[in-house]
C-alpha atoms as a PDB file:
ATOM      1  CA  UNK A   1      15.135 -40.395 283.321  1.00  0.00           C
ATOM      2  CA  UNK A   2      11.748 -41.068 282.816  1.00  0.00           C
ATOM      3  CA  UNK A   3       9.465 -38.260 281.114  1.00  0.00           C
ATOM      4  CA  UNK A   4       6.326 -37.066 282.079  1.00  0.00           C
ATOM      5  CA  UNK A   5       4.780 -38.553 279.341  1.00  0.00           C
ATOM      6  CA  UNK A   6       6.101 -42.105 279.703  1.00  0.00           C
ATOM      7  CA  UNK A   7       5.158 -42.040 283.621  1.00  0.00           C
ATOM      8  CA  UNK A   8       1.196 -41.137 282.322  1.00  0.00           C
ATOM      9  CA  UNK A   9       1.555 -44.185 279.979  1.00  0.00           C
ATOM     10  CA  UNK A  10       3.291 -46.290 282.552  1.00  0.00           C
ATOM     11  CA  UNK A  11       0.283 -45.449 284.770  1.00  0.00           C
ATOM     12  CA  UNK A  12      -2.443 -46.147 281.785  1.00  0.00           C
ATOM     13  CA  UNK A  13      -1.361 -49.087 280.303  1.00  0.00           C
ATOM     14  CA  UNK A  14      -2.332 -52.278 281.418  1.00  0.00           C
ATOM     15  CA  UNK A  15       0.918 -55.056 282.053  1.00  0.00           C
ATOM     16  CA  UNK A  16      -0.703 -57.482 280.890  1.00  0.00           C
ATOM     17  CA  UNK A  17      -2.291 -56.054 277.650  1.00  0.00           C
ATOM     18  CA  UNK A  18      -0.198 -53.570 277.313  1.00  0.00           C
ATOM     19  CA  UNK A  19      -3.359 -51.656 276.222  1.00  0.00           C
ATOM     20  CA  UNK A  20      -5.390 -48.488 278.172  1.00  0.00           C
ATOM     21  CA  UNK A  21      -6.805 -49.933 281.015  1.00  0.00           C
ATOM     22  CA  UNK A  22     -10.235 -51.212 280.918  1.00  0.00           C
ATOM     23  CA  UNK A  23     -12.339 -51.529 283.692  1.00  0.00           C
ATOM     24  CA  UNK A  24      -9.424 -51.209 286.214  1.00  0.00           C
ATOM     25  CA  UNK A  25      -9.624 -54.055 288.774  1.00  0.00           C
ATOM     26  CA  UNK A  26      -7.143 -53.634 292.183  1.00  0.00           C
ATOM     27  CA  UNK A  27      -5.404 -56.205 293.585  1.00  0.00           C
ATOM     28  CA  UNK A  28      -4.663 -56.487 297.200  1.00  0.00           C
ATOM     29  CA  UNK A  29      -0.934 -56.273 296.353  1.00  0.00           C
ATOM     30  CA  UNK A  30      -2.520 -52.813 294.963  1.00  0.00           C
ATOM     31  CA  UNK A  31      -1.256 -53.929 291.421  1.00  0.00           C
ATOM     32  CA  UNK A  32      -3.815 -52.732 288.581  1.00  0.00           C
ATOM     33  CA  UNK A  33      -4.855 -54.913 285.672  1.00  0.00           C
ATOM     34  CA  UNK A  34      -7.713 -54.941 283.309  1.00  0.00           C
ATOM     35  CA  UNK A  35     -11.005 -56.958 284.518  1.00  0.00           C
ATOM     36  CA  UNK A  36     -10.650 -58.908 280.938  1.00  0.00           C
ATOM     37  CA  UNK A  37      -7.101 -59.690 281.224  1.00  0.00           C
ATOM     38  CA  UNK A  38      -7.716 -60.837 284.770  1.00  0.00           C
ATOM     39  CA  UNK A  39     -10.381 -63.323 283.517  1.00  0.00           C
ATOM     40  CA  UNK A  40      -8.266 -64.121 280.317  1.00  0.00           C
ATOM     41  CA  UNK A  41      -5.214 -64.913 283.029  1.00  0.00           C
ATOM     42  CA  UNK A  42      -7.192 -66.963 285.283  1.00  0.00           C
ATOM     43  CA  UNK A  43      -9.677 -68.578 283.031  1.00  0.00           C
ATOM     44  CA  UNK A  44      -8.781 -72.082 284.653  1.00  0.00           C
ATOM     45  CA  UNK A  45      -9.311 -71.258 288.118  1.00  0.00           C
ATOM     46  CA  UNK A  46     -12.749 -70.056 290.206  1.00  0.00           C
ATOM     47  CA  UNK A  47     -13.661 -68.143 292.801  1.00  0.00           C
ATOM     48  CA  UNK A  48     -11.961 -69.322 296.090  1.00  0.00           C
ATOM     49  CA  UNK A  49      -8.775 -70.149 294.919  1.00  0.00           C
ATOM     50  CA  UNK A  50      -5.675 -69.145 295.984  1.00  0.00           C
ATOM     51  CA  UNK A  51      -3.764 -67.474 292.796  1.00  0.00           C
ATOM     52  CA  UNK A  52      -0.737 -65.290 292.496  1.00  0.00           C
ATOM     53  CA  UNK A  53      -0.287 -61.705 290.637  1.00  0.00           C
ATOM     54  CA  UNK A  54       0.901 -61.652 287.413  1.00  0.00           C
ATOM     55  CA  UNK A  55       3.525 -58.672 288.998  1.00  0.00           C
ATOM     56  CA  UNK A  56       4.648 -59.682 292.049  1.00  0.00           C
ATOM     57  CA  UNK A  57       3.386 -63.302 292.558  1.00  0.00           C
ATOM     58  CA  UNK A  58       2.042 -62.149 296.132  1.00  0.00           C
ATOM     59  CA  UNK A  59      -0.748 -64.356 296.378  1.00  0.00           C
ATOM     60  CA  UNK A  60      -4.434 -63.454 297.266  1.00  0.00           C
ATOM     61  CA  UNK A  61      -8.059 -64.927 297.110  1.00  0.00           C
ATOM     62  CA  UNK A  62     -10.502 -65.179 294.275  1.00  0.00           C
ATOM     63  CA  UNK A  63     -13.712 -63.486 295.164  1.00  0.00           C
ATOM     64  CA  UNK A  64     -16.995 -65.254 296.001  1.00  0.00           C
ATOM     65  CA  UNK A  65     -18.569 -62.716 293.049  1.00  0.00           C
ATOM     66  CA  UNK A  66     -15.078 -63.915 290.669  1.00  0.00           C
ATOM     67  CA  UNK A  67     -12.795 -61.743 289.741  1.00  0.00           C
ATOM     68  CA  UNK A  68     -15.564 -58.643 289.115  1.00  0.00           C
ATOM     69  CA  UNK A  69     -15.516 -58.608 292.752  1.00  0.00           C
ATOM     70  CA  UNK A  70     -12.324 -57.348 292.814  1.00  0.00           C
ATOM     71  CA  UNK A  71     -12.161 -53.193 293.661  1.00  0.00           C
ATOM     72  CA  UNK A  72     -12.206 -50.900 291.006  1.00  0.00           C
ATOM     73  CA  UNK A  73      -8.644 -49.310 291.032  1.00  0.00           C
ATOM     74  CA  UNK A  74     -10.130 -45.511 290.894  1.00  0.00           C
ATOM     75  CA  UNK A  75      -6.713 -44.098 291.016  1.00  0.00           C
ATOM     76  CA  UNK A  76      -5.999 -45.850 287.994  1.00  0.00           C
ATOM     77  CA  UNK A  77      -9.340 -45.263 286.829  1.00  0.00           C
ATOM     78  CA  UNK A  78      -8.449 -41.310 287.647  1.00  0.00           C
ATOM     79  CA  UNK A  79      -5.626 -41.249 285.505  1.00  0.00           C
ATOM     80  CA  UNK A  80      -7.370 -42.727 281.981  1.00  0.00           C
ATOM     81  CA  UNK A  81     -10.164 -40.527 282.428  1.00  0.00           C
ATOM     82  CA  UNK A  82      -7.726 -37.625 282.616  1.00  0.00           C
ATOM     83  CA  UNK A  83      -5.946 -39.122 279.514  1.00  0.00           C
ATOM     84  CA  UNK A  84      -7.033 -37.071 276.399  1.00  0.00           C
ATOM     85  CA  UNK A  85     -10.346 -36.330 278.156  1.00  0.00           C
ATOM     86  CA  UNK A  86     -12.597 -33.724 276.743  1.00  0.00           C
ATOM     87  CA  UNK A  87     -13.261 -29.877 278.424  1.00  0.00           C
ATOM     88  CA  UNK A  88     -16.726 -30.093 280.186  1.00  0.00           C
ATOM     89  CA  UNK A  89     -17.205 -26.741 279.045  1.00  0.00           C
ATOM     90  CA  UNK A  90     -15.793 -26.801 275.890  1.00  0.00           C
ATOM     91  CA  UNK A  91     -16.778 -30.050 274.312  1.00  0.00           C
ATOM     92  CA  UNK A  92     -14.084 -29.635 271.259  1.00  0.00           C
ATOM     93  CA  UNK A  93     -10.811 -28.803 273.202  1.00  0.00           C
ATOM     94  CA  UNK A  94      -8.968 -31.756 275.233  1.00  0.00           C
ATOM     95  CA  UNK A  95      -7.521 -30.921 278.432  1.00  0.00           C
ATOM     96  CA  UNK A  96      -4.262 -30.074 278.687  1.00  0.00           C
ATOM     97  CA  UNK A  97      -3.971 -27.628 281.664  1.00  0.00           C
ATOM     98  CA  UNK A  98      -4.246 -28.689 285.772  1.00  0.00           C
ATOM     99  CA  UNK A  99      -5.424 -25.547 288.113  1.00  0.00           C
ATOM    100  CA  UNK A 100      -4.175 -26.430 291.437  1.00  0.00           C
ATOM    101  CA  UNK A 101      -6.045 -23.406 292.818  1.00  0.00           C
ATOM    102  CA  UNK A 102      -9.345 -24.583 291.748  1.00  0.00           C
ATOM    103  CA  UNK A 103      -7.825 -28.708 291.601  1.00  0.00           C
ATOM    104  CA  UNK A 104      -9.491 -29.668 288.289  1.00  0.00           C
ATOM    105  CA  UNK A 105      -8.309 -30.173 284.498  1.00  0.00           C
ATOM    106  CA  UNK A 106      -9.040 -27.584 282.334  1.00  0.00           C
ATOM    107  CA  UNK A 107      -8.085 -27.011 278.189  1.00  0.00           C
ATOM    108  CA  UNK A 108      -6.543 -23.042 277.179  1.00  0.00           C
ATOM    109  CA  UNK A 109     -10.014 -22.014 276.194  1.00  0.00           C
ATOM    110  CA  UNK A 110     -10.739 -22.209 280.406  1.00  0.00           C
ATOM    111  CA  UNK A 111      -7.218 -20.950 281.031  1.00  0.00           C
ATOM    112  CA  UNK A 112      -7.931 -17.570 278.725  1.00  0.00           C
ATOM    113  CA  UNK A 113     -11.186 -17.177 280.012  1.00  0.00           C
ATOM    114  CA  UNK A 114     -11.262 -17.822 283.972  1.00  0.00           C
ATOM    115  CA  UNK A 115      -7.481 -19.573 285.028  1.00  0.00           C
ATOM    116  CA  UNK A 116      -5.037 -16.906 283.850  1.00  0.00           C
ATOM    117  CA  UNK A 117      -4.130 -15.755 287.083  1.00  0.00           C
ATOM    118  CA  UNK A 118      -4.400 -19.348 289.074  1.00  0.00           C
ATOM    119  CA  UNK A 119      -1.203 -21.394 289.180  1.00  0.00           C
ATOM    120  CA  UNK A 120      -1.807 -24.151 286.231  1.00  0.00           C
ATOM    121  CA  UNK A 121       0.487 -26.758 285.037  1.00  0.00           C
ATOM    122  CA  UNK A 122       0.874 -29.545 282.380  1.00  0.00           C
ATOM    123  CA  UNK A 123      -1.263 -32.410 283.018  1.00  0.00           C
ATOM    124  CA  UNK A 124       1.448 -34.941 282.179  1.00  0.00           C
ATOM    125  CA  UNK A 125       3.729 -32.376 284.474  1.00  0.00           C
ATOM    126  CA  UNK A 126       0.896 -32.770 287.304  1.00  0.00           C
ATOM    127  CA  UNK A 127       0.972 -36.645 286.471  1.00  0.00           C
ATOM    128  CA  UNK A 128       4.661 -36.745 287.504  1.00  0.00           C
ATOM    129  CA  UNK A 129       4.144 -35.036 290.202  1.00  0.00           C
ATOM    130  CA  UNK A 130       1.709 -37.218 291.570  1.00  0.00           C
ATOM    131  CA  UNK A 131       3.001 -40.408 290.849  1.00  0.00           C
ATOM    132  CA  UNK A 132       5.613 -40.407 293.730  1.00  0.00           C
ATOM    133  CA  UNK A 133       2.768 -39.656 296.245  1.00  0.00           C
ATOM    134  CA  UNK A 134       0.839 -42.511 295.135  1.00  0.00           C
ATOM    135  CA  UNK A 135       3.034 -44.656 295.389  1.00  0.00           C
ATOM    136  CA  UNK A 136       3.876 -44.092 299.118  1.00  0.00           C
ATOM    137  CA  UNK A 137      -0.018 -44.109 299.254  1.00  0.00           C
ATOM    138  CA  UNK A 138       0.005 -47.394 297.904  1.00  0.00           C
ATOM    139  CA  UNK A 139       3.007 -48.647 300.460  1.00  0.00           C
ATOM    140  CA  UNK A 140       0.906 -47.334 302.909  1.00  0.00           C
ATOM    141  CA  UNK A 141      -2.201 -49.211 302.670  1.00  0.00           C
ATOM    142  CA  UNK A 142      -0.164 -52.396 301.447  1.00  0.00           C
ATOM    143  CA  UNK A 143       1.637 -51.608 305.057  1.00  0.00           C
ATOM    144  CA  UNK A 144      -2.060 -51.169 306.543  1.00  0.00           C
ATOM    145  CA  UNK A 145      -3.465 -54.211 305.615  1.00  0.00           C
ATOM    146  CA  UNK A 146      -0.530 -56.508 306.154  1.00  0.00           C
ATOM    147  CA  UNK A 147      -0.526 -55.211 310.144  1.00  0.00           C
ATOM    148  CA  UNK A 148      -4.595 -55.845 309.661  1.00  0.00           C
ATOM    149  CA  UNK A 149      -3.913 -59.254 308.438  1.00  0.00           C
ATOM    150  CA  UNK A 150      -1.377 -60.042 311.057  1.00  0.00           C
ATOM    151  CA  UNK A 151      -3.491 -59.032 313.736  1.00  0.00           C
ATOM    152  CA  UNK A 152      -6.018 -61.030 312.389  1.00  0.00           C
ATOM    153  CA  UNK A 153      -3.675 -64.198 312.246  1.00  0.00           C
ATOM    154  CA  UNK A 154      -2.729 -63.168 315.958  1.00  0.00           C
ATOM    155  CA  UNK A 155      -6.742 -63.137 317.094  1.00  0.00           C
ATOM    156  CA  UNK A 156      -7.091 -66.399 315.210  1.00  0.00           C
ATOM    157  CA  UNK A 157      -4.473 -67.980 316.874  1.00  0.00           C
ATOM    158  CA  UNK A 158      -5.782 -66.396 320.001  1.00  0.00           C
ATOM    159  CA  UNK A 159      -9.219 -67.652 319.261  1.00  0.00           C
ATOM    160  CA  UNK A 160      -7.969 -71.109 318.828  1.00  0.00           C
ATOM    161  CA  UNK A 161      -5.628 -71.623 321.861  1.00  0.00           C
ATOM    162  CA  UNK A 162      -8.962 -70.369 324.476  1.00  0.00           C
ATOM    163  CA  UNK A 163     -11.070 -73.326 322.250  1.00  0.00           C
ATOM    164  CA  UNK A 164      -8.295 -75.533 323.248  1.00  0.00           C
ATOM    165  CA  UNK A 165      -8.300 -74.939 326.589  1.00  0.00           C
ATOM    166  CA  UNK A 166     -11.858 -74.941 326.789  1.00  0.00           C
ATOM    167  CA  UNK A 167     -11.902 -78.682 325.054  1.00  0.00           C
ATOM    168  CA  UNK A 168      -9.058 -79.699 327.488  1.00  0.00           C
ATOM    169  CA  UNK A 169     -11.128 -78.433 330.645  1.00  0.00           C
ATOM    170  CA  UNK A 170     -14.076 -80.290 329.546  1.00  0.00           C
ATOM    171  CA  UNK A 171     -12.258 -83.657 328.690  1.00  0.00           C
ATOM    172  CA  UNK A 172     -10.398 -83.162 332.156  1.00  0.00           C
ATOM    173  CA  UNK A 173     -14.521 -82.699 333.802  1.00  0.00           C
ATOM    174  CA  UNK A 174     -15.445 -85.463 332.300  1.00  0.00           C
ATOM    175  CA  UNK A 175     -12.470 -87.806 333.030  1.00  0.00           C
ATOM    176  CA  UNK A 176     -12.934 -86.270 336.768  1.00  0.00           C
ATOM    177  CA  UNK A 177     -16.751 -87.436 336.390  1.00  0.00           C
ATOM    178  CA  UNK A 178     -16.008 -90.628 335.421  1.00  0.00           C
ATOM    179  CA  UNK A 179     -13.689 -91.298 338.163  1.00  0.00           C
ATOM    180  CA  UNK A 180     -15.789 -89.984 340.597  1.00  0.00           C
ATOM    181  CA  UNK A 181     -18.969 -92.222 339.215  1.00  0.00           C
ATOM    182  CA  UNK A 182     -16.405 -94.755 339.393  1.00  0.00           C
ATOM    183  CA  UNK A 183     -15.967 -94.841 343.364  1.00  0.00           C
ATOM    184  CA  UNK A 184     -19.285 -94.084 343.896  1.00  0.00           C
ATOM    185  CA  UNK A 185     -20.592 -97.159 341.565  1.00  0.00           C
ATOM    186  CA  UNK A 186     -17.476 -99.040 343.674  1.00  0.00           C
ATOM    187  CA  UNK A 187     -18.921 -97.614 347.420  1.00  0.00           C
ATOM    188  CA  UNK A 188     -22.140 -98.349 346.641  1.00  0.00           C
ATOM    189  CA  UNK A 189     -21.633-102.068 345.618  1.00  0.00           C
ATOM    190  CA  UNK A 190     -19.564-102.470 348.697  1.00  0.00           C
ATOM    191  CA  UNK A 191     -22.546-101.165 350.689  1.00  0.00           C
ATOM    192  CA  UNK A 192     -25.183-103.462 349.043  1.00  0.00           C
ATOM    193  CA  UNK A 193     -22.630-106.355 349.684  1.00  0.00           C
ATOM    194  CA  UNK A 194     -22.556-105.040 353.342  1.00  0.00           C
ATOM    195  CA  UNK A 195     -26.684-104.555 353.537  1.00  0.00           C
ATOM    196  CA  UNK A 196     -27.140-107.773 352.165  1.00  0.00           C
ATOM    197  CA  UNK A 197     -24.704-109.717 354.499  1.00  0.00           C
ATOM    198  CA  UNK A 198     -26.629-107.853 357.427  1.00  0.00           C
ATOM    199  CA  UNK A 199     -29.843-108.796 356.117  1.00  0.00           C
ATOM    200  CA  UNK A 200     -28.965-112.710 355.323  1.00  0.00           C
ATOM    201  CA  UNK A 201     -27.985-112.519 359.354  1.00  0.00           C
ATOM    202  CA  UNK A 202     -30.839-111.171 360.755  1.00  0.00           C
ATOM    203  CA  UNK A 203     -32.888-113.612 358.343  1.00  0.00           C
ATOM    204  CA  UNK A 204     -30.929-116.417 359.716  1.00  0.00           C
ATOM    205  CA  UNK A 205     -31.453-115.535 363.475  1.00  0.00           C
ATOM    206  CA  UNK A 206     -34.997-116.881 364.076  1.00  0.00           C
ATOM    207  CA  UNK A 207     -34.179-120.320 362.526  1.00  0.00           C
ATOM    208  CA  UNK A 208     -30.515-120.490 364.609  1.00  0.00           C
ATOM    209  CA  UNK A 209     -32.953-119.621 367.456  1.00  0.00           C
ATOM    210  CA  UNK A 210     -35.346-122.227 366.707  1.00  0.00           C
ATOM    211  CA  UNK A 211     -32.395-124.848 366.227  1.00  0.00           C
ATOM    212  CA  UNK A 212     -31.350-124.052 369.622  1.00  0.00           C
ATOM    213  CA  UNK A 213     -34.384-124.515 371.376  1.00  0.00           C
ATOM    214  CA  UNK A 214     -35.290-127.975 369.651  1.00  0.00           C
ATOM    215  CA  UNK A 215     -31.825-129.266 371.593  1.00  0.00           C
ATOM    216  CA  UNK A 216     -33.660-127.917 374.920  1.00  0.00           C
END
């Protein structure tokens, strides 16, 4: 089993480095690595690209800004600070002690002097504690932005059949448009045939009159 001081270390140390973390960056996996190790990892590739995590291999997107415009992983972040972290009030003692009635760190200077009747534990006990809770936290907003994603993918795909449609009634207008200018083009030749005929006729008529007269 897994001590409370291994499961602050787990939660400080970068995988990659296996160092403190540094500059925390967050995947959208929610998997934490170190902005320098990021860059280090992915030296060869720029913003844009499609690249995997170094965890779980779930891909994701290289910011426009590169990999600094990945979000700061305060949880992570959270946790380091807390990690041998100094007494605001007394500058020489670490903390060591969590009030959960006042919800802040504290070292046994504070805990003589204001927090001996609060409920206080360990910090790496507190650590423990938390761990489980933010890891469904994490599950949850991994869960929250796959449906977010998916819903996107569905109102893309929604998007995209109406544009198809649309293009398909147009082509079908314009097809219908063409047919129709077709007949009418057709109709109105006929009809200039059929005005010109008439015309050639009633031009003919005087001289067929005349012709018939001269035989008189």
């Amino acid at each position: 089993m897994a001590t409370a001081a291994t499961i602050t270390t787990d939660w400080t140390t970068c995988p990659i480095c296996l160092e403190v973390f540094d500059n925390p960056k967050s995947l959208p996996c929610i998997h934490g690595f170190c902005l320098k190790c990021l860059e280090q990892h992915f030296r060869d590739k720029k913003p844009g690209n499609m690249v995997p995590c170094p965890l779980c291999r779930k891909e994701f997107r290289i910011p426009r800004e590169g990999l600094c415009g990945l979000q700061h992983h305060f949880i992570i972040q959270h946790l380091v600070d807390a990690r041998g972290s100094y007494c605001d009030k007394h500058k020489e003692k670490q903390v060591e002690l969590y009030c959960r009635d006042c919800n802040e760190n504290i070292c046994v200077l504070c805990f003589a002097d204001k927090h001996r009747q609060h409920q206080t534990v360990e910090v790496q006990e507190m650590a423990e504690t938390l761990k489980p809770r933010m890891e469904n936290d994490d599950e949850l907003i991994l869960s929250r932005r796959n449906a977010v994603q998916q819903l996107s993918d569905k109102t893309k795909e929604e998007h995209m059949k109406s544009l198809s449609h649309i293009e398909s009634v147009e082509k079908m207008v314009v097809e219908a448009g063409a047919a129709v200018k077709c007949l009418v083009d057709r109709w109105s030749v006929n009809i200039y045939r059929s005005c010109s005929q008439s015309r050639m006729t009633v031009m003919n008529r005087p001289r067929l009159y005349k012709n018939s007269c001269s035989w008189c």
